[in-house]
N, C-alpha and C. Protein backbone atom coordinates (compact mmCIF):
# COMPACT_ATOMS: atom_id res chain seq x y z
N UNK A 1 -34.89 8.10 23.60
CA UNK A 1 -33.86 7.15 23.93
C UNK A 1 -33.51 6.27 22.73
N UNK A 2 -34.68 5.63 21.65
CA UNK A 2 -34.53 5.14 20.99
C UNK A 2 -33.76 5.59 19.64
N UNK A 3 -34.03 7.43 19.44
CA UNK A 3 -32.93 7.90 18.98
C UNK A 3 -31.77 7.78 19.05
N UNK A 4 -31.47 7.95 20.12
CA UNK A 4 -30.21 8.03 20.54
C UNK A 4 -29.29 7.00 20.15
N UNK A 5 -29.94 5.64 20.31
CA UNK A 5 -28.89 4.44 19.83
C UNK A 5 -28.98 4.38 19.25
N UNK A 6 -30.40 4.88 17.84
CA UNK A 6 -29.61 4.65 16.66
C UNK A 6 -28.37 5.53 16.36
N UNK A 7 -28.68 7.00 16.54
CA UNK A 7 -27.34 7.83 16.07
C UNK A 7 -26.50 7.36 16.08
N UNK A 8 -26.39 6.75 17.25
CA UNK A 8 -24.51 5.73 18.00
C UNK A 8 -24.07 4.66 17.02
N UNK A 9 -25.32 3.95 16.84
CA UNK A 9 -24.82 3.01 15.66
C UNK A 9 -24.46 3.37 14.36
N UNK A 10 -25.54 4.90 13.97
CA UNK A 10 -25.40 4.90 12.77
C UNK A 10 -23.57 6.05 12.61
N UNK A 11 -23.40 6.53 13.74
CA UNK A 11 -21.94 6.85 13.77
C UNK A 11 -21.11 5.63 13.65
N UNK A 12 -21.15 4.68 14.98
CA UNK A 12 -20.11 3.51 14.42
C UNK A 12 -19.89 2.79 12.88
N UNK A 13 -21.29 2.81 12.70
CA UNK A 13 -20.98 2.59 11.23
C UNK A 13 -20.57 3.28 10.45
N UNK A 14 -20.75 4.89 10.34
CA UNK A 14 -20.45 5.21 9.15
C UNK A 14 -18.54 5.36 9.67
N UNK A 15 -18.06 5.51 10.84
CA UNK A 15 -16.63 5.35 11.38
C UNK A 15 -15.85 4.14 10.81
N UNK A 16 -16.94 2.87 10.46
CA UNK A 16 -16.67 1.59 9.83
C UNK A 16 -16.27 1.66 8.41
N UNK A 17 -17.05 2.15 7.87
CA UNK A 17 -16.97 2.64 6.72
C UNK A 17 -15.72 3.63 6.23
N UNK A 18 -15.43 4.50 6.90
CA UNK A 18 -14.40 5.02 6.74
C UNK A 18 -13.10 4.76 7.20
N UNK A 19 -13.20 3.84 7.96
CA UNK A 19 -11.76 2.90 8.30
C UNK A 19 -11.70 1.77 6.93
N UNK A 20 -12.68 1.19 6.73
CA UNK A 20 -12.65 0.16 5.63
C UNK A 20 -11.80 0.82 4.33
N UNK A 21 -12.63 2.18 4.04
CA UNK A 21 -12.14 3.18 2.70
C UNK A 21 -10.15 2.97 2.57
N UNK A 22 -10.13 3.67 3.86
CA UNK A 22 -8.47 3.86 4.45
C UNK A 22 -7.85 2.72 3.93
N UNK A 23 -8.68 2.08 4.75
CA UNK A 23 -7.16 -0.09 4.18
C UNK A 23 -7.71 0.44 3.24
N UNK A 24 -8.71 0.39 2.16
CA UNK A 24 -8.29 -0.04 0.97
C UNK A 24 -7.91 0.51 0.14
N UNK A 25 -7.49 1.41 0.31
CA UNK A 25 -6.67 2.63 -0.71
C UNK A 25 -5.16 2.28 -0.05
N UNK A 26 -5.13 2.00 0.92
CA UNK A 26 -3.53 1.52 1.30
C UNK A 26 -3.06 -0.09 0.82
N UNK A 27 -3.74 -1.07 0.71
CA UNK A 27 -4.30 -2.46 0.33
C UNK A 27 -3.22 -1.99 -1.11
N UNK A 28 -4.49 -1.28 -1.55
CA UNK A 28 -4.01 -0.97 -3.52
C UNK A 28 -3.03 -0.46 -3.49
N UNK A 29 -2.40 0.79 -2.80
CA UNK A 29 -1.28 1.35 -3.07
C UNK A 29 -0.01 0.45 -2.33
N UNK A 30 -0.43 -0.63 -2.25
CA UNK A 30 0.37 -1.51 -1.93
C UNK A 30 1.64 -1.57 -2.75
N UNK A 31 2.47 -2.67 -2.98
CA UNK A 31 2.98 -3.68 -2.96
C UNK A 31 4.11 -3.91 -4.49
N UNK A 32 5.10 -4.27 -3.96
CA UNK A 32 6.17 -4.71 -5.20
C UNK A 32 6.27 -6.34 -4.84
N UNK A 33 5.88 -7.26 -6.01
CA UNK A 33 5.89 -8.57 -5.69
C UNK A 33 7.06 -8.86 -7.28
N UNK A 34 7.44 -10.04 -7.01
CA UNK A 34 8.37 -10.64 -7.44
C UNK A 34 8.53 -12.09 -7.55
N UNK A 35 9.24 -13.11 -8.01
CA UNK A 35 9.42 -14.43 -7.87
C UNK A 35 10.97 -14.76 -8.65
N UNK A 36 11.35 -15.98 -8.11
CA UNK A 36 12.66 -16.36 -8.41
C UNK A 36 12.75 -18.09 -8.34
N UNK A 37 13.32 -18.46 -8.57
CA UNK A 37 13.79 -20.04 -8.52
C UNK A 37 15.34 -20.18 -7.90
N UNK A 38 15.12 -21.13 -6.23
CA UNK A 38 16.47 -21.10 -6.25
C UNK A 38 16.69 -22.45 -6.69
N UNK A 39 18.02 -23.04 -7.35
CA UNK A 39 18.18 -23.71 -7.53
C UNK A 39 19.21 -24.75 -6.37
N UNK A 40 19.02 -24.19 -5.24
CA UNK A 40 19.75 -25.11 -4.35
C UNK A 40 19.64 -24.54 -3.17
N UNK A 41 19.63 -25.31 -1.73
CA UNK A 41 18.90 -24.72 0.12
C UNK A 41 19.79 -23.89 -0.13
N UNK A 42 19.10 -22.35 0.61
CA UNK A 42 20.10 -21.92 1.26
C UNK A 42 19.07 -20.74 2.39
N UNK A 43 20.01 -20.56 3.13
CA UNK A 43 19.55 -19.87 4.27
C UNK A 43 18.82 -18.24 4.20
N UNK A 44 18.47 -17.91 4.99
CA UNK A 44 17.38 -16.15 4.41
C UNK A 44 16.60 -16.00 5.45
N UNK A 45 17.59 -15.15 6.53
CA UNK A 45 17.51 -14.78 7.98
C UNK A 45 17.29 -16.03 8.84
N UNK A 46 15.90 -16.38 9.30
CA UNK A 46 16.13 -17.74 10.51
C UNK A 46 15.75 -18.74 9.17
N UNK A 47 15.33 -18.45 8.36
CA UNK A 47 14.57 -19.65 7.72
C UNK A 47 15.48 -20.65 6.83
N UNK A 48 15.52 -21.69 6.44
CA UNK A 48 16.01 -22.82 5.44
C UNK A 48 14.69 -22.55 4.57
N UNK A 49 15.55 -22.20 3.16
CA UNK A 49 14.85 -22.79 2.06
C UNK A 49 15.19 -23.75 1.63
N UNK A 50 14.59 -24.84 0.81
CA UNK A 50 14.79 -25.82 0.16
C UNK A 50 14.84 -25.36 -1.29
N UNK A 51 16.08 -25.70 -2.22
CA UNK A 51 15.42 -25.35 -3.87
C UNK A 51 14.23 -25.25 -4.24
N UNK A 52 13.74 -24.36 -5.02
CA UNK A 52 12.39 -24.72 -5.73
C UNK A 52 11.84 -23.20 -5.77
N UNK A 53 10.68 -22.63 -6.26
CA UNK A 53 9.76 -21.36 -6.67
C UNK A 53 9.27 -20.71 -5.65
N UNK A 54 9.60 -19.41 -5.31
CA UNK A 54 9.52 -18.99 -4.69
C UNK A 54 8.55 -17.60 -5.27
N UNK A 55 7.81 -16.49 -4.15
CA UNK A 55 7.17 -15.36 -4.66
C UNK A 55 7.67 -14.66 -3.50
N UNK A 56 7.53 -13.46 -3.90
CA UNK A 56 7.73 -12.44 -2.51
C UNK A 56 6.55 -11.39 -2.89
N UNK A 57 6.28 -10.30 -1.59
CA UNK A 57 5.53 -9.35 -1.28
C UNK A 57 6.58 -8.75 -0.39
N UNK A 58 7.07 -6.91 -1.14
CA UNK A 58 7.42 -5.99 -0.10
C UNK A 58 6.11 -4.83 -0.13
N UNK A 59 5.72 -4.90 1.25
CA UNK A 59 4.71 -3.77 1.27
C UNK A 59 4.94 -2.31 1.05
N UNK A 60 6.04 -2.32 1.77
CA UNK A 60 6.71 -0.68 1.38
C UNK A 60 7.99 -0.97 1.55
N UNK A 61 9.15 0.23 1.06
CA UNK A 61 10.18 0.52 1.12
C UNK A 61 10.70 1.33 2.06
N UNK A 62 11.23 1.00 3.36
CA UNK A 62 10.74 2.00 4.43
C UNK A 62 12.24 1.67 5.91
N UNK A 63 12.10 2.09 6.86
CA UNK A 63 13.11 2.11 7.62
C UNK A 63 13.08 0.42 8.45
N UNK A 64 11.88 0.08 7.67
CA UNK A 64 11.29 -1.13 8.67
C UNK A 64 10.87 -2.23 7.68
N UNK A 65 11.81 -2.10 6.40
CA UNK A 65 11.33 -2.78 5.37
C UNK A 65 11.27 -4.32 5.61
N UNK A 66 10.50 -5.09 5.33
CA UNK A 66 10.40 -6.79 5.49
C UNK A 66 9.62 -7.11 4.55
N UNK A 67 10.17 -8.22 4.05
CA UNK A 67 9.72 -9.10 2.88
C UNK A 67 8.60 -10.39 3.29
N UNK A 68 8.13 -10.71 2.90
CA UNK A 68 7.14 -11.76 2.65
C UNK A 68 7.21 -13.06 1.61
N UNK A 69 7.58 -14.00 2.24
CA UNK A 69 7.95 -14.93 0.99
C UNK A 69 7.45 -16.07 1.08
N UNK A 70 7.10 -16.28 0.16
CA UNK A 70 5.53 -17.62 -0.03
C UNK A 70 6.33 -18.59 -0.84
N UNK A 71 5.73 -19.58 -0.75
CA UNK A 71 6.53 -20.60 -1.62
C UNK A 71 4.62 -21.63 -1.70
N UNK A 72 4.25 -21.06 -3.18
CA UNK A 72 2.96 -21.81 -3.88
C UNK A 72 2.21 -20.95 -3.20
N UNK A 73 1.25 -21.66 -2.35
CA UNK A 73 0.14 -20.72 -1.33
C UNK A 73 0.31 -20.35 0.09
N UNK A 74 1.59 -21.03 0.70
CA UNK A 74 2.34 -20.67 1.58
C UNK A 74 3.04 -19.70 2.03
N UNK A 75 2.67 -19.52 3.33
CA UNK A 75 3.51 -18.16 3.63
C UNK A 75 4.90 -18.81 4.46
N UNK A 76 6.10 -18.69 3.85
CA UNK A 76 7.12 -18.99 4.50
C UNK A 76 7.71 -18.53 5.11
N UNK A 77 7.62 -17.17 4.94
CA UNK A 77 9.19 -16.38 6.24
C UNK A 77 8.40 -14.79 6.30
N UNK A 78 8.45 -13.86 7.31
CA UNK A 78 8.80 -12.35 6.76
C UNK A 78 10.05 -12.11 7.46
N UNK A 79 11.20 -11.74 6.20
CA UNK A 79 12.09 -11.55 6.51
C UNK A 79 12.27 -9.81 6.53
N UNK A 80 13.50 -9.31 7.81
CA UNK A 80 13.37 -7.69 7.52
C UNK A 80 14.79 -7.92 7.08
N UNK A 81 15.00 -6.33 6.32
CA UNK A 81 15.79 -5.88 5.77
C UNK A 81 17.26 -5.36 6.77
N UNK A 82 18.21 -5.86 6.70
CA UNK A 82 19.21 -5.31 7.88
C UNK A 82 19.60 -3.59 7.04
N UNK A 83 19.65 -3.74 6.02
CA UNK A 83 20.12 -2.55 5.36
C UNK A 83 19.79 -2.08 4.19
N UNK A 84 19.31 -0.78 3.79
CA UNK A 84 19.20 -0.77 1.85
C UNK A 84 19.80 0.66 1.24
N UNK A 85 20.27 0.29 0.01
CA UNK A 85 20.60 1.35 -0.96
C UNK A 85 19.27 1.45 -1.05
N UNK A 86 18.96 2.70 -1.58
CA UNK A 86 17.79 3.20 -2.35
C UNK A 86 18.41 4.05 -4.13
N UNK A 87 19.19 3.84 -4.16
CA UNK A 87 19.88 4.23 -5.37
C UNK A 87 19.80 3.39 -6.43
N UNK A 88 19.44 2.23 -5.88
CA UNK A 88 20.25 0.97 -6.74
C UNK A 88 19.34 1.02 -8.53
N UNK A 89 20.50 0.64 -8.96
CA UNK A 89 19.97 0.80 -10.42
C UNK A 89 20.51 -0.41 -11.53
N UNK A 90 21.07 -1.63 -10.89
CA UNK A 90 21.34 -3.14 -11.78
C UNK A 90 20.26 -3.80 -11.95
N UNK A 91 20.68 -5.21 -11.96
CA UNK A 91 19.64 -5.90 -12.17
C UNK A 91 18.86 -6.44 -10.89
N UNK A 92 17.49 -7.46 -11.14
CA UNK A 92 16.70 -7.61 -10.43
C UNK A 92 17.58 -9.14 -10.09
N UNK A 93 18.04 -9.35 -8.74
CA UNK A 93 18.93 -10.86 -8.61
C UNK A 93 18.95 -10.79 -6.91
N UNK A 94 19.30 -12.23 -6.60
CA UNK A 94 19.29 -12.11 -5.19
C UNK A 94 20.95 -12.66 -5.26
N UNK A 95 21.52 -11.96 -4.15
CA UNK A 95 22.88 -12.47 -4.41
C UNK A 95 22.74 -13.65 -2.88
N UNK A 96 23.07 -14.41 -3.17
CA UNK A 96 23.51 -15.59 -2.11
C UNK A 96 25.03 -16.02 -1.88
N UNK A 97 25.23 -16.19 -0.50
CA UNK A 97 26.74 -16.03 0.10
C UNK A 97 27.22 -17.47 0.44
N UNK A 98 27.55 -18.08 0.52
CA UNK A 98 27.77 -19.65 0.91
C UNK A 98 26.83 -20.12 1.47
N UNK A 99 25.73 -20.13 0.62
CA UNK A 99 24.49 -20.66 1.01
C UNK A 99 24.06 -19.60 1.94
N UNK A 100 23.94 -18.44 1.95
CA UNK A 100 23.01 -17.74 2.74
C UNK A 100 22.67 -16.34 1.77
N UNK A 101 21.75 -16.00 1.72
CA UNK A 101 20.66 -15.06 1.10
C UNK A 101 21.66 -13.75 1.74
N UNK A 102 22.00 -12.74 0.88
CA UNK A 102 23.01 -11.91 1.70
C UNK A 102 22.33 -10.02 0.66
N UNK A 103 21.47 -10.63 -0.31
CA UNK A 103 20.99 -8.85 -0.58
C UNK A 103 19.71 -9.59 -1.51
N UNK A 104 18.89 -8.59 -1.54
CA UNK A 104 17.84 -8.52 -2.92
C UNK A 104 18.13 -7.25 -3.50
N UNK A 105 17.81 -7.23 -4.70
CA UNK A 105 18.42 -6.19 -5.88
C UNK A 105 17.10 -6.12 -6.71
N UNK A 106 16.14 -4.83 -6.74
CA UNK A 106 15.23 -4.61 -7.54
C UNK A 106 14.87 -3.24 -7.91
N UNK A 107 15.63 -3.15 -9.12
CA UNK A 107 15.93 -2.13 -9.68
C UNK A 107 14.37 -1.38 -10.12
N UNK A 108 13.18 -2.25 -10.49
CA UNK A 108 12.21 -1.49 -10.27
C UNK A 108 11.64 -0.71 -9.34
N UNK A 109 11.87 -0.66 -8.37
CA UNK A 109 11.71 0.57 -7.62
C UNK A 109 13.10 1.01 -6.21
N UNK A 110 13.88 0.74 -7.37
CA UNK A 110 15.45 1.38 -7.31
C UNK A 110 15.89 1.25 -5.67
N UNK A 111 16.01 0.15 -5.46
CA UNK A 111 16.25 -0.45 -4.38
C UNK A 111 17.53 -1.78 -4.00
N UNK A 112 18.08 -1.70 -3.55
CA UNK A 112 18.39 -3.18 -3.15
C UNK A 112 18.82 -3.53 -1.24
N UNK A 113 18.06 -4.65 -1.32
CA UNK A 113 17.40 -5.08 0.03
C UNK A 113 18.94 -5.78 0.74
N UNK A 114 19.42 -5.48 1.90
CA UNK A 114 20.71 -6.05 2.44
C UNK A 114 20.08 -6.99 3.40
N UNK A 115 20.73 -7.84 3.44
CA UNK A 115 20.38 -9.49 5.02
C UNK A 115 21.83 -10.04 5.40
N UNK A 116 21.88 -9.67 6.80
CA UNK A 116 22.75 -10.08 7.96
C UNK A 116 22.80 -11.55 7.68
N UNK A 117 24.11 -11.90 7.20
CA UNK A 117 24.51 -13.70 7.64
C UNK A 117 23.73 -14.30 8.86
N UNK A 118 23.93 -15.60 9.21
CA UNK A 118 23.30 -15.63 10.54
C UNK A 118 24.36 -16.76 11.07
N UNK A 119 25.83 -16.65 10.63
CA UNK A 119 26.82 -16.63 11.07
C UNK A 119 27.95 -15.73 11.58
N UNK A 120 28.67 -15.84 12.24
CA UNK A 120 29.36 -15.00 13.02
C UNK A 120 30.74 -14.79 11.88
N UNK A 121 31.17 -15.29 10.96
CA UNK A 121 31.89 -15.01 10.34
C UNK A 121 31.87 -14.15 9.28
N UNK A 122 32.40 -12.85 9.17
CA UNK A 122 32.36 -12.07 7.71
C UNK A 122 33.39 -11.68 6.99
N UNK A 123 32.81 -11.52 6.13
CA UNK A 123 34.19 -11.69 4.45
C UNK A 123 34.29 -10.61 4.14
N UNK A 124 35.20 -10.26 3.59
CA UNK A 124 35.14 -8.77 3.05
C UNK A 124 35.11 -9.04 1.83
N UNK A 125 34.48 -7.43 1.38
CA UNK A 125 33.32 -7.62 -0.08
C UNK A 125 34.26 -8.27 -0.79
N UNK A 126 35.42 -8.33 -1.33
CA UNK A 126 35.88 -9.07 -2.47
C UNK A 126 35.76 -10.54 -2.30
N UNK A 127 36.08 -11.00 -1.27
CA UNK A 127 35.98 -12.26 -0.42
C UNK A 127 34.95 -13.09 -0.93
N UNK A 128 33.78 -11.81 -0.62
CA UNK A 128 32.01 -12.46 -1.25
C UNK A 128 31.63 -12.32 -2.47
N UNK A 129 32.07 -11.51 -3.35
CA UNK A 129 32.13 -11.26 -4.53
C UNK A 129 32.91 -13.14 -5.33
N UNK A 130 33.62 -12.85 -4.66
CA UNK A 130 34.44 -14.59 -5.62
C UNK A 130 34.04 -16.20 -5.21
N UNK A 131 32.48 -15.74 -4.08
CA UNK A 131 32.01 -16.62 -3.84
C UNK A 131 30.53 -17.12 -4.27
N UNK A 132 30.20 -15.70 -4.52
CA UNK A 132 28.33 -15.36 -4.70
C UNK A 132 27.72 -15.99 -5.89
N UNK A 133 26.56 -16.29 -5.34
CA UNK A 133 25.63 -16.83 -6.29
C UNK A 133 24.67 -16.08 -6.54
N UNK A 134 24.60 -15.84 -7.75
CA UNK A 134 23.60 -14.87 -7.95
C UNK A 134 22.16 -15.81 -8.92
N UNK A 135 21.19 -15.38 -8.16
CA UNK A 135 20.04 -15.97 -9.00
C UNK A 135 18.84 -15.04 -9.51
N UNK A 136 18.44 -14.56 -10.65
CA UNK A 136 17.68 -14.09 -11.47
C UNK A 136 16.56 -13.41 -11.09
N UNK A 137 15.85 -12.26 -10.58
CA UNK A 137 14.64 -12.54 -9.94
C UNK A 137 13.74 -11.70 -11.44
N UNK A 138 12.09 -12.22 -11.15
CA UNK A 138 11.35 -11.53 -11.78
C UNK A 138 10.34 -10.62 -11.11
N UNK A 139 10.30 -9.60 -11.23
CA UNK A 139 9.31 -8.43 -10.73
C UNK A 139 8.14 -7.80 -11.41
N UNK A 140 6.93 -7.96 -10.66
CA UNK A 140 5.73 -7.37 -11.01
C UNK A 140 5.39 -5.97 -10.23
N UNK A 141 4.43 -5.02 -10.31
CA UNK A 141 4.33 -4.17 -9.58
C UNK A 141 4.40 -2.96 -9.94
N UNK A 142 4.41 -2.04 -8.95
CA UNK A 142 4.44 -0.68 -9.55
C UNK A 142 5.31 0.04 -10.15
């Protein structure tokens, strides 16, 4: 009998062990991180930013893509992606729409990230083009 529970344990564990392995080879094959400075509030899905330094974490590039955005040691928003090129090949910038966060652009892993206004009014692209603010981003990662 006393066999027996050990086997059980020594299965759960070594099952432990091999779930642990899994995250962490997925952990590492993680992640495209980035940072930017906005220089003035503006909106990015439900959230208000306030100016100031910002970081992001995208875990993957995927049908279900969402961002992660920290501001210092803070976790501030995960925002998802309404839409993405996967082609994209400019620069690394977030374009902002009258104060609202409206794409991310990161040409390191040839992407750029689309976000739904969270107003009911829309412009057509030239419209937003002669309005946009574009701010600089920097990218670390794979």
């Amino acid at each position: 009998m006393n066999w027996i529970r050990r086997s059980t344990l020594l299965r759960l564990l070594g099952l432990a062990l091999l779930a642990a392995c899994f995250n962490a080879g997925h952990a590492s094959a993680q992640v495209f991180q980035g940072k930017f400075t906005l220089p003035f509030e503006a909106r990015w899905g439900q959230a208000t930013l306030p100016a100031g330094d910002y970081s992001f974490t995208l875990d993957s590039v995927s049908t279900t893509c969402a961002l992660r955005l920290h501001r210092g040691n803070n976790n501030v928003a995960l925002i998802p992606a309404q839409a993405q090129d996967e082609n994209y090949s400019g620069h690394a910038e977030l374009t902002v729409v009258g104060g609202t966060v409206r794409a991310l652009s990161l040409p390191g892993i040839g992407v750029a990230l689309e976000y739904a206004p969270q107003h009911h009014k829309y412009l057509t692209a030239p419209e937003e083009r002669k309005i946009a603010q574009i701010v600089p981003v920097a990218t670390t990662g794979k």
